[in-house]
Protein backbone atom coordinates (compact mmCIF):
# COMPACT_ATOMS: atom_id res chain seq x y z
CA UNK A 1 -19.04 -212.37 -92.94
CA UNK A 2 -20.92 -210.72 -95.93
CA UNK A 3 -18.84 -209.87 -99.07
CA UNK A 4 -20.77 -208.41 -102.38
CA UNK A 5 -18.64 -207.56 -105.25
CA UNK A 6 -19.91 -205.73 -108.46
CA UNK A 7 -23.34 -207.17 -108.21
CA UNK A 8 -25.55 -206.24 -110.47
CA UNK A 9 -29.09 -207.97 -111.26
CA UNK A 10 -31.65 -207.62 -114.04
CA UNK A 11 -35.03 -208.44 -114.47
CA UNK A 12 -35.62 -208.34 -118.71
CA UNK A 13 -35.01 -204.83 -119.41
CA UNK A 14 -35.11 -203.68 -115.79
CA UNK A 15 -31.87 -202.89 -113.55
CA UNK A 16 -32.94 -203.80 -110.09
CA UNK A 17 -29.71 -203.27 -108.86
CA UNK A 18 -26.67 -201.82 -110.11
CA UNK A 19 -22.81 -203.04 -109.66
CA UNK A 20 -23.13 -202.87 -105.74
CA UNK A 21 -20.48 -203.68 -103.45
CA UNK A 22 -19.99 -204.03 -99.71
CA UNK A 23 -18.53 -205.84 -96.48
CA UNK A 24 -20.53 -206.77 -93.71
CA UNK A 25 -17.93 -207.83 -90.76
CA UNK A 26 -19.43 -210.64 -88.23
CA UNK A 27 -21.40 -209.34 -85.42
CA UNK A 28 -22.46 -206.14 -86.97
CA UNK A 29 -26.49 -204.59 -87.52
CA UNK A 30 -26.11 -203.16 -90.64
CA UNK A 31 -29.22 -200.95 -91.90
CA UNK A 32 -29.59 -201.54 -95.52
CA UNK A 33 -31.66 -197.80 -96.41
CA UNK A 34 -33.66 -196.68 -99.24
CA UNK A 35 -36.65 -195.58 -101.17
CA UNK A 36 -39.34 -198.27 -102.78
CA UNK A 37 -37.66 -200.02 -105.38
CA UNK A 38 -34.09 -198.77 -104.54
CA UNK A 39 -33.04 -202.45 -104.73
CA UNK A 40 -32.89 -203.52 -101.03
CA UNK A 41 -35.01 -206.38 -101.27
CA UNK A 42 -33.13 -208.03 -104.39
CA UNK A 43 -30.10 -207.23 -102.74
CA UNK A 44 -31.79 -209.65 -99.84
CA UNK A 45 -32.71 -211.97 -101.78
CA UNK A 46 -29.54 -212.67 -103.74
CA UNK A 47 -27.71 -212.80 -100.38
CA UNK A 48 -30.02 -215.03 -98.81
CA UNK A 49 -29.64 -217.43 -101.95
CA UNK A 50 -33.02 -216.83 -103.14
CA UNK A 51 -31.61 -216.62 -107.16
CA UNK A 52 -28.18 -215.28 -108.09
CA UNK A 53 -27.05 -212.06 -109.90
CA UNK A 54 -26.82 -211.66 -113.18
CA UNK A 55 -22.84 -210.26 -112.87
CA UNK A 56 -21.20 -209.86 -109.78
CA UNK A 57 -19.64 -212.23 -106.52
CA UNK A 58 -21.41 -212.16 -103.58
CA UNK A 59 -20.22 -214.79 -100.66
CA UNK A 60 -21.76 -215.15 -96.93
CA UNK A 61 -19.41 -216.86 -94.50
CA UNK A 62 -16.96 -216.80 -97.43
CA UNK A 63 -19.37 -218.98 -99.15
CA UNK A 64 -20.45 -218.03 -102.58
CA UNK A 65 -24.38 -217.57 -102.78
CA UNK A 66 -24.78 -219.24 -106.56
CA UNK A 67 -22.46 -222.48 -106.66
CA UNK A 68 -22.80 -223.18 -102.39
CA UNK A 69 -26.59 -221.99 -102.16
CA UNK A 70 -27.74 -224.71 -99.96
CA UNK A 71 -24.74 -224.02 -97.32
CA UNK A 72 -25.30 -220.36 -97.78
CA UNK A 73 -28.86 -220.97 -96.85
CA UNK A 74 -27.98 -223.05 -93.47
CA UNK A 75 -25.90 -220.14 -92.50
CA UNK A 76 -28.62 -217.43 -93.09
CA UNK A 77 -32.08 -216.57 -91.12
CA UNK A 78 -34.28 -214.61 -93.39
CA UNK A 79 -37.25 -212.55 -92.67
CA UNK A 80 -39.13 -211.62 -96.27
CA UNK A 81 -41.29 -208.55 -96.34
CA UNK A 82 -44.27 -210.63 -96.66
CA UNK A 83 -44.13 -213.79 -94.62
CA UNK A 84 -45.44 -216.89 -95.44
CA UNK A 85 -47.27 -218.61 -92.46
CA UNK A 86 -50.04 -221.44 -92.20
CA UNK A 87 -52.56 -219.56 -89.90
CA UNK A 88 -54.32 -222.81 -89.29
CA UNK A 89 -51.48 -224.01 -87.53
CA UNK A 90 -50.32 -223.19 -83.54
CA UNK A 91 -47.14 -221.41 -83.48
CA UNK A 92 -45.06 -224.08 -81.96
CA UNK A 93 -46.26 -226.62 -84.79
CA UNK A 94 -45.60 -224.13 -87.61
CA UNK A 95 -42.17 -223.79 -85.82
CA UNK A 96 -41.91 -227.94 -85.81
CA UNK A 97 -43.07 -227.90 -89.70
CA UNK A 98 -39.99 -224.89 -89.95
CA UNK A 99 -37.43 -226.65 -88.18
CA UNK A 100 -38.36 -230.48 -90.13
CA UNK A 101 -37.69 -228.23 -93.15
CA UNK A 102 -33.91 -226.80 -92.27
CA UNK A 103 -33.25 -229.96 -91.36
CA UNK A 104 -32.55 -229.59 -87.62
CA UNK A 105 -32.18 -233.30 -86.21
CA UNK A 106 -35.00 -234.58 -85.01
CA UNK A 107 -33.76 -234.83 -81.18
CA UNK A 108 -32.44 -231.47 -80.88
CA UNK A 109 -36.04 -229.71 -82.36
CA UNK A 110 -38.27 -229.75 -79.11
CA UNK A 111 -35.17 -227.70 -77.49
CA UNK A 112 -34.65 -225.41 -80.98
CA UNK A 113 -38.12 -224.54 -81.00
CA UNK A 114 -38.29 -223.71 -77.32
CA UNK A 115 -35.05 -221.43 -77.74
CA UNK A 116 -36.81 -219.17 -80.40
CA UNK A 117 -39.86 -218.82 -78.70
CA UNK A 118 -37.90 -217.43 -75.77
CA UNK A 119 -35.89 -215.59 -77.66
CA UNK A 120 -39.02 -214.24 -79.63
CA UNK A 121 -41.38 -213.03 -76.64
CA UNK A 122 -43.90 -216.23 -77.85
CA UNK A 123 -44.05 -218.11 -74.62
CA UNK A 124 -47.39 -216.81 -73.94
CA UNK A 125 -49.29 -217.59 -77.51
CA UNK A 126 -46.94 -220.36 -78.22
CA UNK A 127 -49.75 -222.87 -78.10
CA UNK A 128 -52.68 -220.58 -80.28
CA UNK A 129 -53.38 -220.43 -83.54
CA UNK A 130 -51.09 -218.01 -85.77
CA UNK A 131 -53.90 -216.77 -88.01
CA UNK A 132 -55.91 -215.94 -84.50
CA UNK A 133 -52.53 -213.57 -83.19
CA UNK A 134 -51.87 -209.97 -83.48
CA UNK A 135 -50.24 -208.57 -86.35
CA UNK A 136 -47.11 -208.32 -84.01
CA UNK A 137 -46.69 -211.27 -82.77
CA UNK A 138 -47.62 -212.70 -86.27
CA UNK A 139 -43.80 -210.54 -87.17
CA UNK A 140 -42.85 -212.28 -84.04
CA UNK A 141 -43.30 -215.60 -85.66
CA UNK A 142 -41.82 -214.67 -88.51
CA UNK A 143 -38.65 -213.83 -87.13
CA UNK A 144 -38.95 -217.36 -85.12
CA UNK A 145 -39.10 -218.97 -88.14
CA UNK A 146 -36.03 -217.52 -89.68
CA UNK A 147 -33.69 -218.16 -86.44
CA UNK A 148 -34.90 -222.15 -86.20
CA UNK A 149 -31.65 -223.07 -87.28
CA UNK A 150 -29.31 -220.89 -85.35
CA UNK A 151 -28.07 -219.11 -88.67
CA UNK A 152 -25.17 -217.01 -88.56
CA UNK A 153 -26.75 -213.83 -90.29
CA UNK A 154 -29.96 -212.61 -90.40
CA UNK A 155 -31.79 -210.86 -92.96
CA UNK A 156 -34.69 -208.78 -92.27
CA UNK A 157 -36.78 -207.38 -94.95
CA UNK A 158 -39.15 -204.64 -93.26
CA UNK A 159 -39.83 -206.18 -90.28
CA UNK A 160 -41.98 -203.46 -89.08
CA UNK A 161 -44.11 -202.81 -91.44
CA UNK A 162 -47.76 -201.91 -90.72
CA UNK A 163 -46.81 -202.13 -87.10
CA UNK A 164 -48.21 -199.99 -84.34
CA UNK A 165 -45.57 -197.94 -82.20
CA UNK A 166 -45.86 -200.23 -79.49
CA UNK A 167 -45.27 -203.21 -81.30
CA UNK A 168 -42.29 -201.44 -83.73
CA UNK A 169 -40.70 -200.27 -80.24
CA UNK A 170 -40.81 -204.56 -79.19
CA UNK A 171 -39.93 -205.59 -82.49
CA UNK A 172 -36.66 -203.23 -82.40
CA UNK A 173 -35.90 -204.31 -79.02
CA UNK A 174 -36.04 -207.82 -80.23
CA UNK A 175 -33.79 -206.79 -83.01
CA UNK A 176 -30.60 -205.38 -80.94
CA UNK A 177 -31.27 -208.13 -78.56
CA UNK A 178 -30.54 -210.63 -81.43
CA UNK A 179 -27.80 -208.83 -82.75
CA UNK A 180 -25.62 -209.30 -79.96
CA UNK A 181 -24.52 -212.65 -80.93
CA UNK A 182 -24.92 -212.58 -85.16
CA UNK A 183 -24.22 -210.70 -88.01
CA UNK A 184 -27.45 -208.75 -88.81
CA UNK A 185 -28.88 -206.89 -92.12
CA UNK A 186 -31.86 -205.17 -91.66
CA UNK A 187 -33.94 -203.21 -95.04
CA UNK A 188 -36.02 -200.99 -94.44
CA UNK A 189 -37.13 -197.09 -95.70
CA UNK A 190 -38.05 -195.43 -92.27
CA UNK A 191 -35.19 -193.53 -91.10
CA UNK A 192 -35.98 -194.26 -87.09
CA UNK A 193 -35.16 -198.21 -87.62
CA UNK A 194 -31.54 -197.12 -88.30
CA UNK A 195 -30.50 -194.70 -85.67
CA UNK A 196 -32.65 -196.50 -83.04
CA UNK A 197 -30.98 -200.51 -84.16
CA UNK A 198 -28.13 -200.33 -86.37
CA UNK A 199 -24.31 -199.84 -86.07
CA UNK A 200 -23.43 -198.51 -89.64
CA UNK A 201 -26.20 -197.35 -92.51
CA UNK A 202 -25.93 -198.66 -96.16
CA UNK A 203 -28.21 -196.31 -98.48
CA UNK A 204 -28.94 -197.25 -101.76
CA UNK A 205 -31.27 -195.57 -104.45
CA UNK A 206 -31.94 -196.40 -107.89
CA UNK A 207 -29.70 -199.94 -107.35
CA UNK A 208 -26.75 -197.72 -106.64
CA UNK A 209 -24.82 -197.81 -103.14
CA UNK A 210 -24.60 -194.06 -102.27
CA UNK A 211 -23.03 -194.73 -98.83
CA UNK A 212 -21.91 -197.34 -96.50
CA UNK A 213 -20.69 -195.59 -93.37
CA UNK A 214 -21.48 -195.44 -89.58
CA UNK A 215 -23.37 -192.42 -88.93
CA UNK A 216 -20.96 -190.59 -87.28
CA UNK A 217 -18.70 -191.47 -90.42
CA UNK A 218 -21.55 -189.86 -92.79
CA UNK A 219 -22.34 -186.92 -90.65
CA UNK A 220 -18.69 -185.64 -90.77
CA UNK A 221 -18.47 -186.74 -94.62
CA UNK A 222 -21.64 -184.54 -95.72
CA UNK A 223 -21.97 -181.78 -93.09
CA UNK A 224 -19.95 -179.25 -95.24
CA UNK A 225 -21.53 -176.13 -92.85
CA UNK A 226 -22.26 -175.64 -89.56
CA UNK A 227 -25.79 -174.55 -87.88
CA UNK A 228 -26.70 -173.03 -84.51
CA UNK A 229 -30.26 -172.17 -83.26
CA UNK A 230 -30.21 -168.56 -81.72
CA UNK A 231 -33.41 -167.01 -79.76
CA UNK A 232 -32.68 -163.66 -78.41
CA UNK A 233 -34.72 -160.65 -77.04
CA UNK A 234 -34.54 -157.63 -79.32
CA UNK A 235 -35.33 -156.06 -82.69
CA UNK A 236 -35.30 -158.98 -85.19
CA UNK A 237 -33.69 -156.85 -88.09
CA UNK A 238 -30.94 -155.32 -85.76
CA UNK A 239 -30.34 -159.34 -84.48
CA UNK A 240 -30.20 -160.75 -88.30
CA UNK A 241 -27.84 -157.74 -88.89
CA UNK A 242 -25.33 -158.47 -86.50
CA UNK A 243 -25.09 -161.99 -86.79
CA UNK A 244 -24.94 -161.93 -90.63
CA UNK A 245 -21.61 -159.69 -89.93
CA UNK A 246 -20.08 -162.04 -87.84
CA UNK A 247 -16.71 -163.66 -89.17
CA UNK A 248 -17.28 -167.13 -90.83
CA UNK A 249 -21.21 -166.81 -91.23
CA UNK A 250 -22.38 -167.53 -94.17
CA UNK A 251 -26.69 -167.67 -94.00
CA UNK A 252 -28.99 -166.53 -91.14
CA UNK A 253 -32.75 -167.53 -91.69
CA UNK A 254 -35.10 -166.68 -89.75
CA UNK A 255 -37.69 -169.08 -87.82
CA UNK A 256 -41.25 -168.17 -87.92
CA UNK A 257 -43.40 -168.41 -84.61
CA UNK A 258 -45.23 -171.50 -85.49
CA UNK A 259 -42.28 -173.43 -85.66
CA UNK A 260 -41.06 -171.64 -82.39
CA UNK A 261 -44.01 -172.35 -80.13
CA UNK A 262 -46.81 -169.76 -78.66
CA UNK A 263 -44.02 -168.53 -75.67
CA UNK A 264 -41.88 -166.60 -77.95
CA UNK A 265 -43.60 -162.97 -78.07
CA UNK A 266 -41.03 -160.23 -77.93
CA UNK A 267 -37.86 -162.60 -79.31
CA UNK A 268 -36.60 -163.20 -82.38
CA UNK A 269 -34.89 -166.96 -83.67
CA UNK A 270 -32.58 -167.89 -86.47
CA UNK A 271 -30.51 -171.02 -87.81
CA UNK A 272 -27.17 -169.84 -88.06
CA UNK A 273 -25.12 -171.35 -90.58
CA UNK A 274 -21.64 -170.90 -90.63
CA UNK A 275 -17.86 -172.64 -91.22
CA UNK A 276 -15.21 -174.22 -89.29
CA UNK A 277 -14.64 -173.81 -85.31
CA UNK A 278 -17.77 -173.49 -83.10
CA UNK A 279 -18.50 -170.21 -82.86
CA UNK A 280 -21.27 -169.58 -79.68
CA UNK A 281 -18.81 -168.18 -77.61
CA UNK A 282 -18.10 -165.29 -79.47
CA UNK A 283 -21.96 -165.30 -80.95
CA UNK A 284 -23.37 -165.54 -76.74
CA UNK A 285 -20.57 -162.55 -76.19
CA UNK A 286 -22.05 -160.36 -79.20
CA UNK A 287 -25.18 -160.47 -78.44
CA UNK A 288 -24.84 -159.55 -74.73
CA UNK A 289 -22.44 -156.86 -75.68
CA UNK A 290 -25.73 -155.16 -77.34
CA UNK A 291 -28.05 -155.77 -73.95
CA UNK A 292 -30.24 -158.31 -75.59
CA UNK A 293 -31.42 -161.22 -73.89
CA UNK A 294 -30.02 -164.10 -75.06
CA UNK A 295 -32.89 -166.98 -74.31
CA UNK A 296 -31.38 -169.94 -76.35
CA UNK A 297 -28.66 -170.78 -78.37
CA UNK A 298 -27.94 -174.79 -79.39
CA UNK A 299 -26.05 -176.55 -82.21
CA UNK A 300 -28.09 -178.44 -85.02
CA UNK A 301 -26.11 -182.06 -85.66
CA UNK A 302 -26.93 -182.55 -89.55
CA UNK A 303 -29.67 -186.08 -88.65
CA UNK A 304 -30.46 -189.21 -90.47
CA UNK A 305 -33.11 -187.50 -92.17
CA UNK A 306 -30.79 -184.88 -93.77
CA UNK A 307 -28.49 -187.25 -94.99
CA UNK A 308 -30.68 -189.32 -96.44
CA UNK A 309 -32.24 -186.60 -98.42
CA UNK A 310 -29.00 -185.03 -99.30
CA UNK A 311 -28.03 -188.38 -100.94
CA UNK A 312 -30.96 -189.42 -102.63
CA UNK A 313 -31.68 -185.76 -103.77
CA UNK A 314 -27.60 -185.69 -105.39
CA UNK A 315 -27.81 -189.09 -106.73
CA UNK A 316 -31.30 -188.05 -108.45
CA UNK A 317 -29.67 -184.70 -109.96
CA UNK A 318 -32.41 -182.56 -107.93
CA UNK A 319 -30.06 -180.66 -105.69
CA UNK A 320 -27.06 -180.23 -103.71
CA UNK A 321 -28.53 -180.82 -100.29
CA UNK A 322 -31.59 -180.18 -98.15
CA UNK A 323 -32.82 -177.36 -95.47
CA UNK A 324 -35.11 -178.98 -92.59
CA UNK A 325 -36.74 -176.52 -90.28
CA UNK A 326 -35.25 -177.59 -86.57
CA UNK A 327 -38.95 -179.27 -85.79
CA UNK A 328 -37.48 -182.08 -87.74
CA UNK A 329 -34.35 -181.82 -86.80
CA UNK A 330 -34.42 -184.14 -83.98
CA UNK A 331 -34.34 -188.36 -85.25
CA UNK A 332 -36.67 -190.20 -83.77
């Protein structure tokens, strides 16, 4: 559905984005991940026709986005970061004025506009004035406005920014809901709108593509070690000791209490890391063997927020990868 080949584009002397290339296949969410100023938002707005690279082929629909712009833009929804709205006007007028303006016929409008408000959650503030609504449903409208014309693929450019949690949680609902029938790219830089929305991640930094994978796919691809979290009952430097001995470990760090919790008097915790097969079973047996009490032991999945910062950290020449203490460990 979404092809982009070698794009680059420049702004005077600045490289916004930087010989990019990727396939978005039709009915996938695709998270589109980065920094501020990694390039997402160009990368939007050349797709959704908004001006065309300065190298590069980039085609939605097999269209091509410079010489078929106007057909590119009937097939595409887009959501900018900052939405432009007439807050004077009731939502299903500004919706009207929307639809007039994507030419949807005249006699099929009334019924458009009534689909997206559905689909939207605006039934109840359909009739009030946008620039009296909240924030969310103002992101609401928004998203109204860019599926007026039943595009194909939709484009969302931080569509839950400055949200509260309540209304990020019914935004993202809205957001798998709508990808069930279209082709969906969403940008954003908070790690939770990926794993929570989005079949396969795209992460870009400095206008570079550093990966396009599921995350599955990019878990397997950068976890190079192992890691276990081990809480036993014992002497901490006899515990350290044996498990640093143990075939196939290579680091054991310890976890202070803090991170731990206030229940963990009298045991000691590590982060085991360590290579190939899982090892607890013979790490549970060693343990036992000693007559320590073994209170927890639980393998650490390498999350979103690893891989990100393993990528953007390599790409920026600051390091190989990342350590997060297990309190972050879990995505949100």
């Amino acid at each position: 559905m979404i092809t982009v080949e070698n794009v680059t584009k420049r702004f005077g002397p600045l490289l916004a984005v930087d010989q990019i290339s990727f396939h978005v296949p039709r009915g996938e969410v695709v998270g589109f991940l980065g920094p501020n100023g990694a390039g997402k938002s160009t990368t939007m707005r050349i797709l959704a026709g908004f001006f065309p690279p300065t190298s590069g082929h980039a085609t939605v629909g097999g269209l091509d986005v410079v010489t078929q712009t106007h057909r590119v833009k009937q097939m595409v929804g887009y959501f900018p970061e900052r939405v432009s709205v007439y807050p004077d006007l009731p939502v299903r007028s500004f919706l009207d004025f929307v639809a007039e303006a994507k030419d949807v016929p005249r006699r099929e409008r009334k019924q458009e506009i009534a689909r997206v408000i559905e689909a939207c959650g605006l039934d109840k503030v359909s009739d009030r004035i946008i620039g009296h609504l909240s924030k969310g449903y103002r992101q609401r409208v928004g998203i109204a406005q860019a599926l007026v014309h039943k595009p194909e693929v939709l484009i969302l450019d931080e569509p839950t920014i400055g949200l509260d949690p309540e209304q990020v949680v019914e935004i993202r609902r809205l957001i798998r809901d709508l990808g069930a029938d279209r082709t969906v790219i969403i940008s954003t830089h908070i790690l939770s709108e990926v794993s929570t929305v989005c079949d396969r991640v795209i992460i870009i930094n400095g206008g570079r593509i550093l990966a396009s994978e599921s995350l599955t796919e990019l878990r397997a691809q950068l976890q190079r070690t192992r890691r276990l979290q081990v809480e036993v009952e014992g002497p901490e430097s006899a515990i350290r000791g044996l498990l640093e001995q143990m075939p196939r470990v290579e680091t054991v760090r310890s976890l202070e209490l803090g991170v731990r919790g206030p229940e963990s008097n009298g045991s000691a915790a590590f982060i085991v890391e360590y290579t190939g097969e899982d090892i607890r079973k013979e790490v549970s047996r060693a343990l036992l063997q000693q007559g320590w009490g073994l209170l927890e032991i639980r393998a650490l999945e390498l999350t979103l927020e690893d891989m990100y910062l393993q990528l953007v950290q390599q790409s920026n020449g600051t390091g190989a990868g990342v350590y997060l203490a297990p309190a972050t460990l879990v995505a949100e």
